[in-house]
Protein backbone atom coordinates (compact mmCIF):
# COMPACT_ATOMS: atom_id res chain seq x y z
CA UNK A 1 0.00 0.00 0.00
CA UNK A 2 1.66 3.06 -1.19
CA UNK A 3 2.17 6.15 1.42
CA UNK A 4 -0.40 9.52 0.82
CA UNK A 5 0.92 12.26 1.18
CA UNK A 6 0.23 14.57 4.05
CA UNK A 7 -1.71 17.40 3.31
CA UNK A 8 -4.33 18.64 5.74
CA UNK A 9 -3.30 20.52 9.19
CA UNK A 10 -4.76 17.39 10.60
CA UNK A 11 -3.22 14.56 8.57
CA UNK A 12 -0.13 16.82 9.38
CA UNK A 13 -0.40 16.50 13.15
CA UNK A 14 -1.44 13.46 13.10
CA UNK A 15 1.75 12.12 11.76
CA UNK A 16 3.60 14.57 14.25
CA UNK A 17 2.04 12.06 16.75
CA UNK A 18 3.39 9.19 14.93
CA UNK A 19 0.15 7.88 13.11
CA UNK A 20 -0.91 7.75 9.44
CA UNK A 21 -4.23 8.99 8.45
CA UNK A 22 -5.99 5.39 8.12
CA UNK A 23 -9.62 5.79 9.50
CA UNK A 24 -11.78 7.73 7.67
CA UNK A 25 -11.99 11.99 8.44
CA UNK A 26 -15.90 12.14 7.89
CA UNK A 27 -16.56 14.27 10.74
CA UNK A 28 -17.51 17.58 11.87
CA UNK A 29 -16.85 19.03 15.10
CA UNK A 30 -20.72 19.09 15.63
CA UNK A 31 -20.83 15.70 14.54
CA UNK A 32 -17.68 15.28 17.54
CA UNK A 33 -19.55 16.83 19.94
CA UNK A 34 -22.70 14.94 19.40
CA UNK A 35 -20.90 11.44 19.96
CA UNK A 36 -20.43 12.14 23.30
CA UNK A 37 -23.50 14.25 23.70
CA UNK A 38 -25.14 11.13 22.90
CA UNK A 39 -23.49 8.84 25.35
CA UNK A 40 -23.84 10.90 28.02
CA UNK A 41 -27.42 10.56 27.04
CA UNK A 42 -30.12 11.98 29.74
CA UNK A 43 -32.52 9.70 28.21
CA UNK A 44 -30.22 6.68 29.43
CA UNK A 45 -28.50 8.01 32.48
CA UNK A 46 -31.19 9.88 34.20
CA UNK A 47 -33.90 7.40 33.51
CA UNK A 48 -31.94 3.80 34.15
CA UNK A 49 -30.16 5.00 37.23
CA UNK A 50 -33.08 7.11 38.73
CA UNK A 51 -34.01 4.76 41.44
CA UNK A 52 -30.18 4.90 42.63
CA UNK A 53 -30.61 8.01 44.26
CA UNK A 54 -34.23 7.89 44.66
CA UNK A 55 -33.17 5.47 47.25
CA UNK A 56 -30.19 6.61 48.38
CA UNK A 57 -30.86 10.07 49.20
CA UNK A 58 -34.68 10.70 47.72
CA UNK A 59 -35.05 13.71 46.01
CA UNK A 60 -32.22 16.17 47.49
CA UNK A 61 -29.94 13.51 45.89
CA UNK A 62 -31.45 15.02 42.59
CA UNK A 63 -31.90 18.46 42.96
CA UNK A 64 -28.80 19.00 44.79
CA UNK A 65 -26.69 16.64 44.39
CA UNK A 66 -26.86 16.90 40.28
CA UNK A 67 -26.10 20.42 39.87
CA UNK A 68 -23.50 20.36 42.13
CA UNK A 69 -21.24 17.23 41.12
CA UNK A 70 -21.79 18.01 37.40
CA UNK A 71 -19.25 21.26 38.53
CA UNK A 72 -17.10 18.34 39.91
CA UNK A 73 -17.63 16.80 36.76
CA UNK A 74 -16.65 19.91 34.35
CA UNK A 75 -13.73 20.16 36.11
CA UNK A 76 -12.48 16.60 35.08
CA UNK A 77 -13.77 17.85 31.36
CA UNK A 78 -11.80 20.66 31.65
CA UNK A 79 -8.56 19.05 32.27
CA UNK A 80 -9.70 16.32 29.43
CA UNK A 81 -9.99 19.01 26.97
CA UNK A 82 -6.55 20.37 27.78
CA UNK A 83 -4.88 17.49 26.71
CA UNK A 84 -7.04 16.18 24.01
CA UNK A 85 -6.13 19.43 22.28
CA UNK A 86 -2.71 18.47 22.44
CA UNK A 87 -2.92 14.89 21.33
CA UNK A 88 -6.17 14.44 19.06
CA UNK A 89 -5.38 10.96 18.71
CA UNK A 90 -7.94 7.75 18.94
CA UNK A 91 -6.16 6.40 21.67
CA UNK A 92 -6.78 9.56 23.47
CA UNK A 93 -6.26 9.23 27.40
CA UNK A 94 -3.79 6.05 27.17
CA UNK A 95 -1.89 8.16 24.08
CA UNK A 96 -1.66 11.16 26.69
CA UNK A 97 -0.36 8.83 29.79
CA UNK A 98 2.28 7.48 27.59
CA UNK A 99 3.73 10.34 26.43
CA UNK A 100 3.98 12.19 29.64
CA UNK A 101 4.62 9.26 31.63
CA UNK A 102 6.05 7.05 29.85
CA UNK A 103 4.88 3.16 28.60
CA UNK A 104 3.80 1.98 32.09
CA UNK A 105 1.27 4.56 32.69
CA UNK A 106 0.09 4.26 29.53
CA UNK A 107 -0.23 0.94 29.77
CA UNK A 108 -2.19 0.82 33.32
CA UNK A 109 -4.33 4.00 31.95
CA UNK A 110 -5.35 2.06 28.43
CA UNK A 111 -6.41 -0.98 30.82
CA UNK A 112 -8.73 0.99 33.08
CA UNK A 113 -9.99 3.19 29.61
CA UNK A 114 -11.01 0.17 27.97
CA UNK A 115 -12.81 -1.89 31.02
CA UNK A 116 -14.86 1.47 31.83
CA UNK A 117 -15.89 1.66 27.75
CA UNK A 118 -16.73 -2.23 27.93
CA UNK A 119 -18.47 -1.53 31.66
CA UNK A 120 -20.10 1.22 29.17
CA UNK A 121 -21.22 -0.20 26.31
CA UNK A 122 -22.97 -2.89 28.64
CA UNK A 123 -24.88 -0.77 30.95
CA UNK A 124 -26.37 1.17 28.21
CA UNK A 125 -27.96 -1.32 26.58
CA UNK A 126 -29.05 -3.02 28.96
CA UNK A 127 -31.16 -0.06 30.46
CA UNK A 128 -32.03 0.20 26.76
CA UNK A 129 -33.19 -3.73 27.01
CA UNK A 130 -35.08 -2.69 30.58
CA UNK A 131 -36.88 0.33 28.59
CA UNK A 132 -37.45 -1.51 25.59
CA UNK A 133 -38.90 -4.74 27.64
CA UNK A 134 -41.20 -1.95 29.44
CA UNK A 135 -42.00 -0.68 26.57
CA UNK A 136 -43.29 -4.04 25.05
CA UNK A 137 -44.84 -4.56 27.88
CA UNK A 138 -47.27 -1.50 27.95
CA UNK A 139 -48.07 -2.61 24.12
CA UNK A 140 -49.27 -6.00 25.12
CA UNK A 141 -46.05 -7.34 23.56
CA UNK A 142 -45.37 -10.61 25.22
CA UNK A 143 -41.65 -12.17 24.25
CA UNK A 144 -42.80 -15.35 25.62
CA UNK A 145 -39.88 -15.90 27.86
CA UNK A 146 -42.02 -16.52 31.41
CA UNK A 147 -40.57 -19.96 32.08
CA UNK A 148 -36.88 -18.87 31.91
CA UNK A 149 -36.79 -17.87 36.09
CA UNK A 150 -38.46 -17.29 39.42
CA UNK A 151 -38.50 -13.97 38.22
CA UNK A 152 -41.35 -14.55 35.87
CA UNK A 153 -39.46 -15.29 32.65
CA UNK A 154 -38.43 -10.32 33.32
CA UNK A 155 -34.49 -11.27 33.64
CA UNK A 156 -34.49 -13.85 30.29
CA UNK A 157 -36.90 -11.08 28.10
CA UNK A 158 -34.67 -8.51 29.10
CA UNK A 159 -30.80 -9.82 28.83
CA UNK A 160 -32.28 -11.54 25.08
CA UNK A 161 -33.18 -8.19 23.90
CA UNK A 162 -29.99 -6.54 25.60
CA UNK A 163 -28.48 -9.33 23.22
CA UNK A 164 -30.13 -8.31 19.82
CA UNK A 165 -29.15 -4.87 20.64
CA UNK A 166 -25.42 -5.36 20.91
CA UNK A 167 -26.03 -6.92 17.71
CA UNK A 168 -27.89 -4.64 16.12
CA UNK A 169 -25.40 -2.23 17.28
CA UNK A 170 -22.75 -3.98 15.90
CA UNK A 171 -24.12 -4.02 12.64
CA UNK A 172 -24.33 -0.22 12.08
CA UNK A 173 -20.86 0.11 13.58
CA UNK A 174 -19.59 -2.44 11.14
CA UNK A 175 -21.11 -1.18 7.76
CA UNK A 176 -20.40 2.27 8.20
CA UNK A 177 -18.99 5.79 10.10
CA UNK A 178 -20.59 8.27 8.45
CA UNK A 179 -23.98 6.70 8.88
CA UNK A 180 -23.05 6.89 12.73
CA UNK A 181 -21.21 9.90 12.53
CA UNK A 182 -24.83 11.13 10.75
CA UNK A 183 -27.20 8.97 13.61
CA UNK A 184 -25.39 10.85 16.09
CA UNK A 185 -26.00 14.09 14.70
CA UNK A 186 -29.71 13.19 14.70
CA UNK A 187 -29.44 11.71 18.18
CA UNK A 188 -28.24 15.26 19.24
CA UNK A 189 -32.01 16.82 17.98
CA UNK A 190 -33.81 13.65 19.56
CA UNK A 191 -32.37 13.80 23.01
CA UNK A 192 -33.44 18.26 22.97
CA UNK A 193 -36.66 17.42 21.55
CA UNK A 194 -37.11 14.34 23.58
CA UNK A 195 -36.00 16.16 26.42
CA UNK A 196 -38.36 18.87 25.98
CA UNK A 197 -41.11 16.83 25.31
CA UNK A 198 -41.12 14.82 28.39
CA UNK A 199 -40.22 18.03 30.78
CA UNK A 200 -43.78 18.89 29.31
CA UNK A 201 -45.53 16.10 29.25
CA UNK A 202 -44.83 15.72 33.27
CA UNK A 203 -45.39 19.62 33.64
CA UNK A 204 -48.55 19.67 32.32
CA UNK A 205 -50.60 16.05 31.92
CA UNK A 206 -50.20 14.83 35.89
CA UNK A 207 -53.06 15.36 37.93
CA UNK A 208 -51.22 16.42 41.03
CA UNK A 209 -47.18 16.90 41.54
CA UNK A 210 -45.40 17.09 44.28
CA UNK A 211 -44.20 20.68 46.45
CA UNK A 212 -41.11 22.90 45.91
CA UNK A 213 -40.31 21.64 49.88
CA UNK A 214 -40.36 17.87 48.80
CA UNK A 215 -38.36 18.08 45.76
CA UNK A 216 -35.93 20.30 47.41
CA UNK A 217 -35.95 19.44 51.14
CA UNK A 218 -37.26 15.56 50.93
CA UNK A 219 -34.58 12.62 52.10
CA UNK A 220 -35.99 8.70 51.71
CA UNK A 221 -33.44 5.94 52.84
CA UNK A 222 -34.69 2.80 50.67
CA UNK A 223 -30.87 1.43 51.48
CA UNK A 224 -31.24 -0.49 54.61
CA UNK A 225 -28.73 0.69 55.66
CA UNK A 226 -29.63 3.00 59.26
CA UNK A 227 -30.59 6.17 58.82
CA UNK A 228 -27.40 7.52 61.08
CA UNK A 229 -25.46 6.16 57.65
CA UNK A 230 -27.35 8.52 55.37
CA UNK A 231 -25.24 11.83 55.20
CA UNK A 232 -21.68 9.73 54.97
CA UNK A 233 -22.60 6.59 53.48
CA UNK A 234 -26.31 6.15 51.78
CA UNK A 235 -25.96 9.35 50.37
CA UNK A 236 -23.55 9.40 48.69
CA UNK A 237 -24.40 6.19 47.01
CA UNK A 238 -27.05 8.16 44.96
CA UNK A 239 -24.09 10.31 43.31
CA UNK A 240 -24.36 7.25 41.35
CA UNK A 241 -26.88 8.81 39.15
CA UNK A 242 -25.00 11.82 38.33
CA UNK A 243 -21.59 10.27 37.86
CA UNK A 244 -22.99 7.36 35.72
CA UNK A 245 -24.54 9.54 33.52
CA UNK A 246 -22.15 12.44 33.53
CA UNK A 247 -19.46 9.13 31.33
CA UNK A 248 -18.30 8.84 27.98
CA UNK A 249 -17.34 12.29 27.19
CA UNK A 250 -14.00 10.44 26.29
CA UNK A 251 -15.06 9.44 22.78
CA UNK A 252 -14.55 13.00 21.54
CA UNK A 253 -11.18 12.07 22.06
CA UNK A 254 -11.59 8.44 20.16
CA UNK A 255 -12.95 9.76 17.19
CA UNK A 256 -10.60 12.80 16.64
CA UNK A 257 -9.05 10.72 14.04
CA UNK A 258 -11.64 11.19 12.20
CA UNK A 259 -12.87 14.51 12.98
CA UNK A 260 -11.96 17.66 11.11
CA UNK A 261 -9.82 20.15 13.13
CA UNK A 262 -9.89 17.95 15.88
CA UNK A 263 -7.41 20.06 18.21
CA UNK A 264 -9.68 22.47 18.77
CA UNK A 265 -13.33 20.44 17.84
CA UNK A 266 -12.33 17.83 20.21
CA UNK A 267 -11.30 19.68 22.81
CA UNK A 268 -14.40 21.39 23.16
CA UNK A 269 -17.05 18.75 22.37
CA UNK A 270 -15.55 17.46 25.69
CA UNK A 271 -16.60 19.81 28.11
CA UNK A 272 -19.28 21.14 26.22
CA UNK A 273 -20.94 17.53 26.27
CA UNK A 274 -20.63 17.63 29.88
CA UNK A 275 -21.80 21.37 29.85
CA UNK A 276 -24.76 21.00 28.26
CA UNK A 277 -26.01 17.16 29.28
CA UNK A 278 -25.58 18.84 32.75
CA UNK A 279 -28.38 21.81 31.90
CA UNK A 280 -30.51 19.09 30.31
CA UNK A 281 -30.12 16.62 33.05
CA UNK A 282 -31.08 18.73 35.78
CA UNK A 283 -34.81 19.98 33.97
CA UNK A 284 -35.66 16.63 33.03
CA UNK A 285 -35.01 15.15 36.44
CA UNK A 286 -36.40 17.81 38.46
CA UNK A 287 -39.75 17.47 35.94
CA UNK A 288 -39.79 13.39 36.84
CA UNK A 289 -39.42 14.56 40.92
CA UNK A 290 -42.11 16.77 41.07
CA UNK A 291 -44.27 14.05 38.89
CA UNK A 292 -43.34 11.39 41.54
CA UNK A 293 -46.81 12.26 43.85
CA UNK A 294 -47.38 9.02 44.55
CA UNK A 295 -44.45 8.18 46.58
CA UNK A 296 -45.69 4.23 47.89
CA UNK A 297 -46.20 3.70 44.21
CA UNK A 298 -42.64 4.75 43.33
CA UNK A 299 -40.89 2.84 46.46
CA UNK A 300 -42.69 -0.47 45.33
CA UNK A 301 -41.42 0.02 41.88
CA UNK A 302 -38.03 -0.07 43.47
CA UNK A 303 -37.60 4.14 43.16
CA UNK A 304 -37.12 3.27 39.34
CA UNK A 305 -38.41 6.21 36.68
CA UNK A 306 -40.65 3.78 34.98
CA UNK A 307 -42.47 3.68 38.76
CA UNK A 308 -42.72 7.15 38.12
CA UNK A 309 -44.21 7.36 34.49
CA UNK A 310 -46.54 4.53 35.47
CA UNK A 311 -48.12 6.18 38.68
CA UNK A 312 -48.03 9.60 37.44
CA UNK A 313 -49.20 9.82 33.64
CA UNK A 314 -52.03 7.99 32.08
CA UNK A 315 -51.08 5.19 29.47
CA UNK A 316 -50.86 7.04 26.33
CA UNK A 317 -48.38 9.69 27.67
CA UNK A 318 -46.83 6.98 29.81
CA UNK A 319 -46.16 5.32 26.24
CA UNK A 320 -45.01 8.00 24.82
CA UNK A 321 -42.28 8.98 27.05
CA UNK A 322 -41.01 5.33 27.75
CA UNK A 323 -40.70 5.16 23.36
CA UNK A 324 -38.78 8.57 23.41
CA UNK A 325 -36.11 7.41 26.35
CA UNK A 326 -35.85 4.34 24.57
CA UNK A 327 -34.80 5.31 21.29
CA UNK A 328 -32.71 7.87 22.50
CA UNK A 329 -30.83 4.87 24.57
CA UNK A 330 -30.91 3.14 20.90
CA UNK A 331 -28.80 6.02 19.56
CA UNK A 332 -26.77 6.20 22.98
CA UNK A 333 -25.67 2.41 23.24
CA UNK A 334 -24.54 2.84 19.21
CA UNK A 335 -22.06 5.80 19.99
CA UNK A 336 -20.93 4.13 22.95
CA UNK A 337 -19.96 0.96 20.81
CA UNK A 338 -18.43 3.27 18.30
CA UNK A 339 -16.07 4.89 21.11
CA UNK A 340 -15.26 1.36 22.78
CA UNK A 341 -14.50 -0.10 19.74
CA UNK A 342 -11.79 2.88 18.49
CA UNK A 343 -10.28 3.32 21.74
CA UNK A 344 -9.45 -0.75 21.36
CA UNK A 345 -8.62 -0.58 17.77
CA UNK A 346 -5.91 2.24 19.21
CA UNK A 347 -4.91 0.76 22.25
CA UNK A 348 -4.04 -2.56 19.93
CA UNK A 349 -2.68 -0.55 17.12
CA UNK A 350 0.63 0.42 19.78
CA UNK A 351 0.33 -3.86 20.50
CA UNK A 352 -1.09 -3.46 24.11
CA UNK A 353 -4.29 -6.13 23.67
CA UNK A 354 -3.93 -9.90 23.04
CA UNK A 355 -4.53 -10.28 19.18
CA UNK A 356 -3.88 -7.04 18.37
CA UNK A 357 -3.49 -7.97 14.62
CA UNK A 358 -7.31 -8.42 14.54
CA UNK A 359 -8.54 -5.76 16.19
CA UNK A 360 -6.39 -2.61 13.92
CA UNK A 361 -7.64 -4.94 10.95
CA UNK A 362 -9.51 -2.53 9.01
CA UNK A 363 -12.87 -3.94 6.39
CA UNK A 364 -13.35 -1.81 3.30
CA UNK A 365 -15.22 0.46 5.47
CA UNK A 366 -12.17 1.52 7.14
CA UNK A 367 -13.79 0.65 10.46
CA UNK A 368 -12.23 -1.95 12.74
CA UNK A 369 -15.29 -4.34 12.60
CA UNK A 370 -13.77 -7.06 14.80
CA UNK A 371 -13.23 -4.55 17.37
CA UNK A 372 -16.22 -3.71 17.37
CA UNK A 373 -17.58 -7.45 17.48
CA UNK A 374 -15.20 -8.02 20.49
CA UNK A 375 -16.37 -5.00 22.28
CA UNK A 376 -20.04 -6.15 22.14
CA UNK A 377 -19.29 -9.50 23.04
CA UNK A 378 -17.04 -8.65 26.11
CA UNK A 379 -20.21 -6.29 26.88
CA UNK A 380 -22.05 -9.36 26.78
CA UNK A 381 -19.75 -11.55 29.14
CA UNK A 382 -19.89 -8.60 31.67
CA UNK A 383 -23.38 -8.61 31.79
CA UNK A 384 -24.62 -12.30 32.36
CA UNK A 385 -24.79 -11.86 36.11
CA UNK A 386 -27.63 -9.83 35.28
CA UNK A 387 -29.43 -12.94 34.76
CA UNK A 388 -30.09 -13.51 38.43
CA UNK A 389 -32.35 -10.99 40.44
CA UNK A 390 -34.77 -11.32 43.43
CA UNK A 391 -38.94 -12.12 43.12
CA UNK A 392 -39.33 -8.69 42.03
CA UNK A 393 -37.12 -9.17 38.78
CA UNK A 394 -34.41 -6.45 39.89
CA UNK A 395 -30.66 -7.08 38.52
CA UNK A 396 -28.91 -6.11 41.05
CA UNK A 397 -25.61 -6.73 38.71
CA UNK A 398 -26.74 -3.79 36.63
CA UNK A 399 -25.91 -1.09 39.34
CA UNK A 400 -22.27 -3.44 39.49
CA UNK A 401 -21.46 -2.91 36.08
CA UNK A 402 -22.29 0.80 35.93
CA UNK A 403 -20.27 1.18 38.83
CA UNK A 404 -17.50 -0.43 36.43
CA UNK A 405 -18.11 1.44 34.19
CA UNK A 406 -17.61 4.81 36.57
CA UNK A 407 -14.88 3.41 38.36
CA UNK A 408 -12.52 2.36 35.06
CA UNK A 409 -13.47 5.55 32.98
CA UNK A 410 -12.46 8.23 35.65
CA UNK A 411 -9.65 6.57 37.15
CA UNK A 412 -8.00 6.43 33.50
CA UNK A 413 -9.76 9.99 32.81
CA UNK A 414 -7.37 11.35 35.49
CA UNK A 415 -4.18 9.37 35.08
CA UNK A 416 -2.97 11.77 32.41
CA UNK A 417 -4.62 14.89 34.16
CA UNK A 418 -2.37 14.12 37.21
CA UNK A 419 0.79 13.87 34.69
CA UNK A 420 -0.25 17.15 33.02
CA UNK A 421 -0.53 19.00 36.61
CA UNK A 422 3.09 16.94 37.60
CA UNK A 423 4.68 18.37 34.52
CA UNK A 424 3.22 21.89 35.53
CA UNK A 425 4.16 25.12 33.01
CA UNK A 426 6.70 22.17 31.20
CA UNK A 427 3.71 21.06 29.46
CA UNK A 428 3.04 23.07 26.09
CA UNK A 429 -0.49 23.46 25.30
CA UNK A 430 -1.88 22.98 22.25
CA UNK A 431 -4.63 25.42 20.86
CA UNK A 432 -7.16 24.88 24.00
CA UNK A 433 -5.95 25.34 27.03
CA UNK A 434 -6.49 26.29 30.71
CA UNK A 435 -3.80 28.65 30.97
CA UNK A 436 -2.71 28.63 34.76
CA UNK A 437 -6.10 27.48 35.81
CA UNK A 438 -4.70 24.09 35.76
CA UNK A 439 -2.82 24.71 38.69
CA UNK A 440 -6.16 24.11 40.97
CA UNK A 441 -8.54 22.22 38.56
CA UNK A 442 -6.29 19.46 37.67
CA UNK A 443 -5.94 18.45 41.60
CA UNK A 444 -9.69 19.37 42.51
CA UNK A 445 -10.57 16.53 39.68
CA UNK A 446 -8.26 14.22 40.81
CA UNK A 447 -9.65 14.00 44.22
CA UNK A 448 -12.78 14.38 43.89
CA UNK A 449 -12.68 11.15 41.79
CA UNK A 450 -10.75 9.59 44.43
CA UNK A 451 -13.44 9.69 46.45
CA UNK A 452 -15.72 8.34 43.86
CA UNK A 453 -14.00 5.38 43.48
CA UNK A 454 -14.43 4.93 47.06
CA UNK A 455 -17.93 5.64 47.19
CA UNK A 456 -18.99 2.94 44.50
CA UNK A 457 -16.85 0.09 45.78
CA UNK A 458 -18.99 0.03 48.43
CA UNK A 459 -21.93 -2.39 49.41
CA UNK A 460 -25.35 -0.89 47.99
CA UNK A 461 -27.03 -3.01 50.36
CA UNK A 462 -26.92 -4.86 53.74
CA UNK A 463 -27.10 -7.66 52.21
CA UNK A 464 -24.05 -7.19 50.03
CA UNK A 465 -21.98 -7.02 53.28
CA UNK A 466 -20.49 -10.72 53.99
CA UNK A 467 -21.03 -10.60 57.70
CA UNK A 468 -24.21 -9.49 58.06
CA UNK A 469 -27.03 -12.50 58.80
CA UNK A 470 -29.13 -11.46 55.43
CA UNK A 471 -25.70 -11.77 52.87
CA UNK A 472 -26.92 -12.95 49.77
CA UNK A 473 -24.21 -12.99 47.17
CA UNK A 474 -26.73 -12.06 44.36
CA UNK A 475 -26.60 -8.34 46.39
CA UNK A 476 -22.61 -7.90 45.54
CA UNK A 477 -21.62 -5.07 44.22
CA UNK A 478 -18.93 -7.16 42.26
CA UNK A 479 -17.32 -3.81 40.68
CA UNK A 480 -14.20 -3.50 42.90
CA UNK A 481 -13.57 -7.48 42.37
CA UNK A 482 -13.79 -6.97 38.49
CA UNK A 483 -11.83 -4.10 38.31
CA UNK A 484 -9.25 -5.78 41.01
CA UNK A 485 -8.73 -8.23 39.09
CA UNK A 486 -8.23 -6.53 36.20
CA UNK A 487 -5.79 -4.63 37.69
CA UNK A 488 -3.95 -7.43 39.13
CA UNK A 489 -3.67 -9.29 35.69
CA UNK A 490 -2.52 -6.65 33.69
CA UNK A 491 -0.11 -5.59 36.72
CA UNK A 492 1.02 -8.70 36.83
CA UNK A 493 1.37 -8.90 32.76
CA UNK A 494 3.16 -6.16 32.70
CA UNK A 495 5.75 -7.13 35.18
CA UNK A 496 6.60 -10.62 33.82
CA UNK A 497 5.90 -9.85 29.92
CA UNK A 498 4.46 -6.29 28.89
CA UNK A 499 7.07 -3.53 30.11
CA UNK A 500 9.63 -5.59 27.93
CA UNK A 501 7.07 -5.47 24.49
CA UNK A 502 5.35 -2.62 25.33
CA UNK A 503 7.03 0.55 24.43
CA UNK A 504 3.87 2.85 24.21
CA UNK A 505 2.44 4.63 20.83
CA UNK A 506 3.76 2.22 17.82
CA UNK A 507 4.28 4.69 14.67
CA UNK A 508 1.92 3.45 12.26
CA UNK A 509 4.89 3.27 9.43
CA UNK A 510 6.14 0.17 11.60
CA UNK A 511 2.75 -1.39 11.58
CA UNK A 512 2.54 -1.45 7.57
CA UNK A 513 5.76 -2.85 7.49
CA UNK A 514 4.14 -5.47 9.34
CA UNK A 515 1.41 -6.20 6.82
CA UNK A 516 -1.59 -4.86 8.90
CA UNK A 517 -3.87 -2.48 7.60
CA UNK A 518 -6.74 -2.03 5.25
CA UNK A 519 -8.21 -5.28 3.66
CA UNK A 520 -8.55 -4.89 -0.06
């Protein structure tokens, strides 16, 4: 394959970071913004994990608590689009670590990226499968799976259509980036208009809401856990909701490749995903608060926003907004595959993932199709757990693997931010920047999600704890074992094999030589 020459600023800087331009530059900074716009997704977020902090927390866990760790969050985004400015590669935050720390944090950074993306692409759709089952269900649609468990056949429906949407997202990934680079663009309209419509739909349809003083003042403890635990421990449990969502803003960094003037488009479709899903976020959820009147109704429908739709709004409307939060979890668990699937196509580009000759194999679509395969089917793996629940159908494993999903994307979101703030005014910006603002909002990021990580390693339930009388292993929040062990197999990987392979960011040139690259 011969060599093209370099023309474009960003083919140009691209190779100045040691890569040839091989995926396809379709996209437009809107269309950059909008990937992670959609996988921040309030319509998957704020509706899957609503019941989190309904129940740990109630409804100050929403109106306070969102507003005020999205400003945690921004600052992470900040820092994020300080560096992705810099390096607009696809490997993004692994490509950063290694080149200001050298192979081993790159190495430990592209481990935790890629788990939280997987931890991602699973949790997405299977809220999506939960919404779509509801949705079904409301239509008279029965999937005839009612023999599969105690459960009443909820768990098999549910992981079967999480299933055909993995697949269904792997199609579209597969075939072609420009019709996802285009889906997300429309994805961005859906989730406003969606958003909009719902905000009025509760506003105005509900017979009765509930009181400035409830939504504002109101603490419920469905936790277990004693009520002198709320303000340290079941509390903060319900940052859940805003953290979970509030992930993902990372792919504007995996698709730079293929965005057009991606040090300064990236950059911002960072924070300004963050930005704006926060404004979004906040209406939406304070609309499905002050719709939750009938609180018994919502607390036997395990705090869930479904509870809420079903108590509040009669069925038509209640139809209506289930269909619009499920599509617009359709679009989100597509851009989510798309970002998984580049930032492992990248990380196995520079030889860091077992079989890394498949996964930088690029179809005549120029899109790494058995990445994206692999991503959807370790998405898969992660989520079988699910399977098993209580009499009342709940997954408990679901609130597990979002918490993997948190836990692996911020820890390697900031790795490199703590490497930029170590370097200090060393580090030469490229055409975003912070100026000397980094000084205090790189180490306000890094602790705050140091505390995070704490937070959601940390039983959800009583009977998660092992030496409590009512321990029932299906209750385990099995996120700090998964990640653990992650950690200790590629730590122990790297010590007997990796840090003598691994050298960090492979130039591309050396890869051809090596026969991998488009299939003709």
């Amino acid at each position: 394959m011969t060599s093209t020459p370099v023309q474009s600023d960003d083919e140009r800087r691209l190779a100045e970071l040691g890569y040839k331009q091989d995926l396809q530059r379709a996209w437009s900074g809107f269309s950059n913004f909008a990937i992670s716009f959609t996988i921040i997704s309030v319509l998957a977020g704020c509706f899957t994990t609503y019941g989190q902090a309904w129940n740990n927390g109630g409804p100050i866990a929403i109106s306070w608590g969102w507003p005020i760790i999205c400003g945690l969050i921004l600052l992470v985004a900040f820092s994020m689009s300080e560096l992705v400015s810099k390096y607009p590669t696809a490997g993004g935050i692994y490509y950063w670590a290694s080149t200001m720390g050298g192979p081993k944090w790159g190495w430990f950074t592209g481990w935790f990226n890629l788990i939280g993306l997987v931890g991602v692409v699973a949790s997405v759709d299977y809220g999506c499968a939960t919404f779509l089952n509801a949705t079904f269900t409301l239509f008279g649609v029965n999937l005839g799976f009612m023999d599969w468990s105690d459960t009443s056949g909820v768990l098999g429906e549910t992981f079967f259509l999480f299933a055909v949407i993995l697949t269904l997202h792997a199609l579209i990934n597969i075939y072609s980036s420009p019709l996802v680079a285009m889906l997300n663009n429309i994805s961005v309209f859906w989730h406003v208009a969606g958003v909009a419509a719902i905000i009025a739909i509760l506003a105005f349809v509900p017979d009765q809401h509930q009181s400035v003083d409830f939504v504002f003042t109101e603490t419920i403890n469905n936790s277990g856990f004693g009520g002198g635990m709320f303000w340290f421990y079941v509390l903060p449990l319900g940052f859940l909701l805003t953290m979970y969502t509030q992930t993902g803003y990372d792919a504007s960094a995996h698709v730079s490749e293929e965005t057009h003037g991606a040090s300064e488009a990236a950059a911002k479709g960072v924070w300004r995903s963050v930005f704006w899903s926060g404004v979004g976020g906040w209406f939406v959820l304070l609309a499905i608060t002050f719709a939750a009147s009938d609180v018994n109704a919502v607390n036997e429908g395990l705090g869930s926003s479904l509870a809420v739709f079903g108590s509040a709004l009669p069925d038509g409307w209640e139809k209506m907004v289930v269909v619009i939060a499920t599509i617009g979890q359709l679009f989100c668990g597509m851009a989510c595959v798309t970002s998984c699937s580049r930032m492992m196509y990248a990380f196995s580009r520079d030889r860091a993932v077992p079989g890394w000759q498949l996964w930088t194999r690029l179809n005549h679509h120029r899109v790494p199709a058995l990445a994206v395969i692999a991503s959807c089917v370790a998405a898969l793996v992660m989520t079988l757990p699910a399977l098993e629940g209580d009499e009342a159908g709940a997954p408990y494993a679901f609130f597990a693997v979002v918490s993997i999903c948190v836990i692996g994307l911020y820890i390697a979101y900031v790795m490199p931010v703590y490497l930029r703030w170590r370097m200090g005014d060393a580090f030469e910006p490229g055409p975003w920047t912070l100026g000397r603002k980094y000084r205090w909002v790189n180490p306000l990021a890094i602790v705050w999600v140091g505390i995070c990580v704490i937070i959601f390693c940390l039983p959800f339930t009583p009977a998660a704890v092992p030496w409590r009388d009512e321990f029932d292993i299906r209750y385990v929040n099995y996120a700090p074992i998964t990640v653990g062990l992650v950690l200790l197999i590629v730590g122990l990987w790297w010590t007997l094999k990796a840090k003598h392979t691994f050298k960090g960011p492979v130039r591309t040139i050396e890869f051809e030589e090596e026969g991998v690259g488009v299939e003709s």
